[in-house]
Protein backbone atom coordinates (compact mmCIF):
# COMPACT_ATOMS: atom_id res chain seq x y z
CA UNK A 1 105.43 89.48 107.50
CA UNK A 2 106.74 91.56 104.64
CA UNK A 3 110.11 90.46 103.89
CA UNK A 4 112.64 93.70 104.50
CA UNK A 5 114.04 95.08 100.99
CA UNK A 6 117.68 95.45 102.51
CA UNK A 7 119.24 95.86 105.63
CA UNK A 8 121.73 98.62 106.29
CA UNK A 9 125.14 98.30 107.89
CA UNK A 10 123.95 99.17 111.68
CA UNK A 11 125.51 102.59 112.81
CA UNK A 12 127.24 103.13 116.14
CA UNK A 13 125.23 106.55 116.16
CA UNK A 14 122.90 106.65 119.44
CA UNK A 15 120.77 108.93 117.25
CA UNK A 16 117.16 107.65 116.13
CA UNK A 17 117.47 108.21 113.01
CA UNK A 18 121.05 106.61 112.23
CA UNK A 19 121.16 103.86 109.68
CA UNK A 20 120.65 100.40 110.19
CA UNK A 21 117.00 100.44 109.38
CA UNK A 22 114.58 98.22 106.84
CA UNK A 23 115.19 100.17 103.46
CA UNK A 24 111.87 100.86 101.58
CA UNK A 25 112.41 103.66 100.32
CA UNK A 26 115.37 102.50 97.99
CA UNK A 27 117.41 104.07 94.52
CA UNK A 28 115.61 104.24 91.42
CA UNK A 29 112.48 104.51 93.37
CA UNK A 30 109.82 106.78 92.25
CA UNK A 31 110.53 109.76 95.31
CA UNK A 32 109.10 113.32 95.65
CA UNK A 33 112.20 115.31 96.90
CA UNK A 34 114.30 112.20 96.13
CA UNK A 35 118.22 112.54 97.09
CA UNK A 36 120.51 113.53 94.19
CA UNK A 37 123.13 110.82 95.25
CA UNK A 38 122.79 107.69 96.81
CA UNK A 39 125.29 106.37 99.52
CA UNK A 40 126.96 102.52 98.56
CA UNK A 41 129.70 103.13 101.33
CA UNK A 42 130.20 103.38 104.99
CA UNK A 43 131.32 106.71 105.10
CA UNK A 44 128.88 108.36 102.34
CA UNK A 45 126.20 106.31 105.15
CA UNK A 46 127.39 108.00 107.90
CA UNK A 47 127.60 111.38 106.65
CA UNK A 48 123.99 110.85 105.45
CA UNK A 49 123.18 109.84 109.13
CA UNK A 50 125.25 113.02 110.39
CA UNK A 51 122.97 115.40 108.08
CA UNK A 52 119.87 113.36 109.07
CA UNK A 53 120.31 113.60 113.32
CA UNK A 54 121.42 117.57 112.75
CA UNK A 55 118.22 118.11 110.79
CA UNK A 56 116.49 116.63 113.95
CA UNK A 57 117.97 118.27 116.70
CA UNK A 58 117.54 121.46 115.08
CA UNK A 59 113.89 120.81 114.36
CA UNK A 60 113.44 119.71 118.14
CA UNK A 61 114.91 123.37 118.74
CA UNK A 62 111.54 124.87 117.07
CA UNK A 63 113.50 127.05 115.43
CA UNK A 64 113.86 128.18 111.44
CA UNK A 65 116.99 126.57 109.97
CA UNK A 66 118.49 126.44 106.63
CA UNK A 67 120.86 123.83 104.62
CA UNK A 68 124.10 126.09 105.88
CA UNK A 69 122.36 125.29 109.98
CA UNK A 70 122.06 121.74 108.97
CA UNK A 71 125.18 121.13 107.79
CA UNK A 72 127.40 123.82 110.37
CA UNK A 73 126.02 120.93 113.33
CA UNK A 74 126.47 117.86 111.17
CA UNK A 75 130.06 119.09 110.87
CA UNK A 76 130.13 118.80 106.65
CA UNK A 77 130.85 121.32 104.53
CA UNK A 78 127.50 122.60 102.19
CA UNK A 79 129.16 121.59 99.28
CA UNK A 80 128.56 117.76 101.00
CA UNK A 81 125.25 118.46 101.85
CA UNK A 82 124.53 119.50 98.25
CA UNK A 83 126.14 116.25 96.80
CA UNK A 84 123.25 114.63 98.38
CA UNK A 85 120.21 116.78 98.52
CA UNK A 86 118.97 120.03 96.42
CA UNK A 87 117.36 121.45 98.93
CA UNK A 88 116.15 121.76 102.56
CA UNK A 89 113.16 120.51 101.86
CA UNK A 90 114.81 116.92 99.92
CA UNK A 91 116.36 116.62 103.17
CA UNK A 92 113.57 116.82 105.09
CA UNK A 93 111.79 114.00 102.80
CA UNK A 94 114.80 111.69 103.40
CA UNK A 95 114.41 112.41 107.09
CA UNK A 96 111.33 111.59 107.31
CA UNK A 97 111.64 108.03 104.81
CA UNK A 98 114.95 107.47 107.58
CA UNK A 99 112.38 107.35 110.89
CA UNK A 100 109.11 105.91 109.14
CA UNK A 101 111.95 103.18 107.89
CA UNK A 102 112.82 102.98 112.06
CA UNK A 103 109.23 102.86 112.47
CA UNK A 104 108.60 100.05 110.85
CA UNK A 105 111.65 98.01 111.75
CA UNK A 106 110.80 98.82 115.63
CA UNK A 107 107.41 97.07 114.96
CA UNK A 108 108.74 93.82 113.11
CA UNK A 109 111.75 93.58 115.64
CA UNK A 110 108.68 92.57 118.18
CA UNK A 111 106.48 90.88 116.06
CA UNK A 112 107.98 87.53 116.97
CA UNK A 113 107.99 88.32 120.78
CA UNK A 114 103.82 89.69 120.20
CA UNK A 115 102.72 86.72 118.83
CA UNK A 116 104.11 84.55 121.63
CA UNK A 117 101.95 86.78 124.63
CA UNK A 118 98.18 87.02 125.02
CA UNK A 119 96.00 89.17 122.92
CA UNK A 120 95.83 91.91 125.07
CA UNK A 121 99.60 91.77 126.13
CA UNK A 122 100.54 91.29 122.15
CA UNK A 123 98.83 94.22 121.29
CA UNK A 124 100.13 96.59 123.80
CA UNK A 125 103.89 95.68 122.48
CA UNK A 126 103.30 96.64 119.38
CA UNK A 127 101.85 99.96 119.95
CA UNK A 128 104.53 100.39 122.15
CA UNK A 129 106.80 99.99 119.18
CA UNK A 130 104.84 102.51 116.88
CA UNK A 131 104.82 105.34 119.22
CA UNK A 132 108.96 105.20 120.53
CA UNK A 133 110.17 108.07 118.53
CA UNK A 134 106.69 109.72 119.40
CA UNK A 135 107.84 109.13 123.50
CA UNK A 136 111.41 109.31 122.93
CA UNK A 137 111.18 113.10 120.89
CA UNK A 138 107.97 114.23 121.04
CA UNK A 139 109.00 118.06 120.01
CA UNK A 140 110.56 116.86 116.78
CA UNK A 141 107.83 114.13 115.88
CA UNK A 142 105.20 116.72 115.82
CA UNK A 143 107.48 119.31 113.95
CA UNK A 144 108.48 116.70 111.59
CA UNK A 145 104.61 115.82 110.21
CA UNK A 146 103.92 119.22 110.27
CA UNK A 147 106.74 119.70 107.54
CA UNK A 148 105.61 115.89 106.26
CA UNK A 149 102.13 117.57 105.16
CA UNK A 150 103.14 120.25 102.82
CA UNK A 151 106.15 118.12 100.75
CA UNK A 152 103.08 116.04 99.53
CA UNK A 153 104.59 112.76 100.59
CA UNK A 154 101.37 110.78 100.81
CA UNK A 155 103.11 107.62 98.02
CA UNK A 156 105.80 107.43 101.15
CA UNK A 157 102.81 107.07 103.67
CA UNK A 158 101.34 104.78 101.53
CA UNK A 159 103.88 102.46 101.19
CA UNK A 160 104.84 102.18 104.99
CA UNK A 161 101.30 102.04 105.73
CA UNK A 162 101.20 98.39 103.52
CA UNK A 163 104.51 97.22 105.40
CA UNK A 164 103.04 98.05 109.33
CA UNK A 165 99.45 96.20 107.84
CA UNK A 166 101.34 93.51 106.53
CA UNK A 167 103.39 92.86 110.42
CA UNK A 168 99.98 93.25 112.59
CA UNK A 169 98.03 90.83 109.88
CA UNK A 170 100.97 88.38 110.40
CA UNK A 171 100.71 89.05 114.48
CA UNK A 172 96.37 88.44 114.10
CA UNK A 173 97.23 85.34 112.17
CA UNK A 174 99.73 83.78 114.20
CA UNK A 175 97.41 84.68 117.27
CA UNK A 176 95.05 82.39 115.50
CA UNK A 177 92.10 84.85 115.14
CA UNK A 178 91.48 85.41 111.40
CA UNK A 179 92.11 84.20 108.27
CA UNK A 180 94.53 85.65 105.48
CA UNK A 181 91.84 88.07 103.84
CA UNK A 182 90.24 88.54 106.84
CA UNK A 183 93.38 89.47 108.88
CA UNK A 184 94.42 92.12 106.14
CA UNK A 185 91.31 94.44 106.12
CA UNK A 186 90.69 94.17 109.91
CA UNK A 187 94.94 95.00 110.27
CA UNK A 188 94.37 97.97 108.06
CA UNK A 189 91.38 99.59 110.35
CA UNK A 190 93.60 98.64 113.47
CA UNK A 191 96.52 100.59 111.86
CA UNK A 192 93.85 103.48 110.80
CA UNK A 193 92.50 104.25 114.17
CA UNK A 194 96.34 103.38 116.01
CA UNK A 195 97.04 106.66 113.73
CA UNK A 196 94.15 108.67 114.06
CA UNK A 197 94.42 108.63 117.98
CA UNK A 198 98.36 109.37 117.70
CA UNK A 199 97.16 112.20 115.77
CA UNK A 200 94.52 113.26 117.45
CA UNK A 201 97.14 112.93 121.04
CA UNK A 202 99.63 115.36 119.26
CA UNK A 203 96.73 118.04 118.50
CA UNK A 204 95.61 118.27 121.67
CA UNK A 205 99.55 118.57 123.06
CA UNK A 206 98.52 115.01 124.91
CA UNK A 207 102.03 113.33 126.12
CA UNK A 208 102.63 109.96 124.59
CA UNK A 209 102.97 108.02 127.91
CA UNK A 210 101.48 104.69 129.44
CA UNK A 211 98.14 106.05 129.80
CA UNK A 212 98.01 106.66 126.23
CA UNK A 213 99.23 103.22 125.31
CA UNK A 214 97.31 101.74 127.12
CA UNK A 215 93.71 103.35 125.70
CA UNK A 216 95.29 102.99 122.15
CA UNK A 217 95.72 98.61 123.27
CA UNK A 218 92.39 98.84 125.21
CA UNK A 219 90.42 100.18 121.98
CA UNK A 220 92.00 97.69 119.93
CA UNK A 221 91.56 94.74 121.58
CA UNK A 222 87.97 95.81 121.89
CA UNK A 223 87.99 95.77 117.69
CA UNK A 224 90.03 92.56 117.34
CA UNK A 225 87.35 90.90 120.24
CA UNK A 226 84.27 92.06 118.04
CA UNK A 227 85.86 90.76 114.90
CA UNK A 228 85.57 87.17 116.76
């Protein structure tokens, strides 16, 4: 398993995307739509995770919004909002680093409890992991990649795409069915076609519910089984 890059003070926010998370994405990184200021204190954090949940509730609303919307329900002024981020759209980017970061801390937080059930019952908690915020907010998931795909953000995909391989390789290798190199290309086509069929769920307005969890374990277990 990769080894997390820093862990965040853990807000008392209920909101998914409050802090707390794995950091990848991290200062002096190379970051389309990067933030113009970094937070290194508690309350710079949780005015970062204030600006962060309004951008998501008003994005579950369907609605247009604007920098003055996002920061009128964080309850900043825009002069904070612009300490931090140019633009609408650089706080869009962070928001969606913020909940890929969730994503892939939800998935290691059950690594440890996967590789201690049966295949099958391993799998399933995992891919139970990767789709919460797609269950939990399904409206602002789908509104979220939609703005994801034109801020050309494919480096950030890329990178939490390498940490999620790197957990499931460590969950096939500790389930004792392949070896290091082996376990790394068959983790990247499991996390491939776990995507693909999220995707292809949210463009035909499928809920993310049991049934689909279950055909997403159910088609991987049948992959894992022929890699025997």
């Amino acid at each position: 398993m990769v080894t997390p890059q820093g862990k965040r003070e853990a807000s008392k926010s209920n909101g998914m995307v409050a802090g707390g998370a794995t950091r990848i994405f991290v200062e002096g990184a190379d970051l389309s739509f990067a933030p113009r200021k970094w937070p290194h204190q508690a309350r710079s954090e949780a005015t970062i995770d204030a600006i962060l949940e309004a951008t998501a509730q008003l994005l579950e609303t369907g609605r247009s919004f604007s920098t003055n919307a996002i920061a009128e329900r964080a309850g900043v002024g825009i002069a904070t909002l612009y300490q931090y981020f140019e633009n609408k759209e650089s706080v869009v980017a962070a928001l969606s680093r913020r909940v890929r970061e969730t994503l892939v801390d939800d998935v290691a937080s059950l690594l440890e409890t996967a590789c201690s059930l049966p295949l099958s019952e391993g799998v399933r908690c995992l891919v139970v992991a990767a789709v919460k915020a797609d269950k939990s907010r399904p409206s602002f998931t789908v509104r979220l990649d939609r703005l994801e795909a034109a801020l050309s953000l494919e480096a950030d995909h890329l990178l939490v795409a390498a940490e999620l391989c790197a957990i499931v390789a460590s969950f096939l290798k500790c389930q004792g069915i392949v070896q290091e190199d082996d376990a790394q290309i068959l983790a990247d086509d499991l996390c491939t076609i776990t995507g693909a069929l999220i995707d292809a769920a949210h463009n035909r307005q499928m809920p993310i519910d049991d049934f689909l969890i279950d055909r997403i374990t159910r088609r991987l277990v049948a992959i894992i089984q022929g890699a025997l």
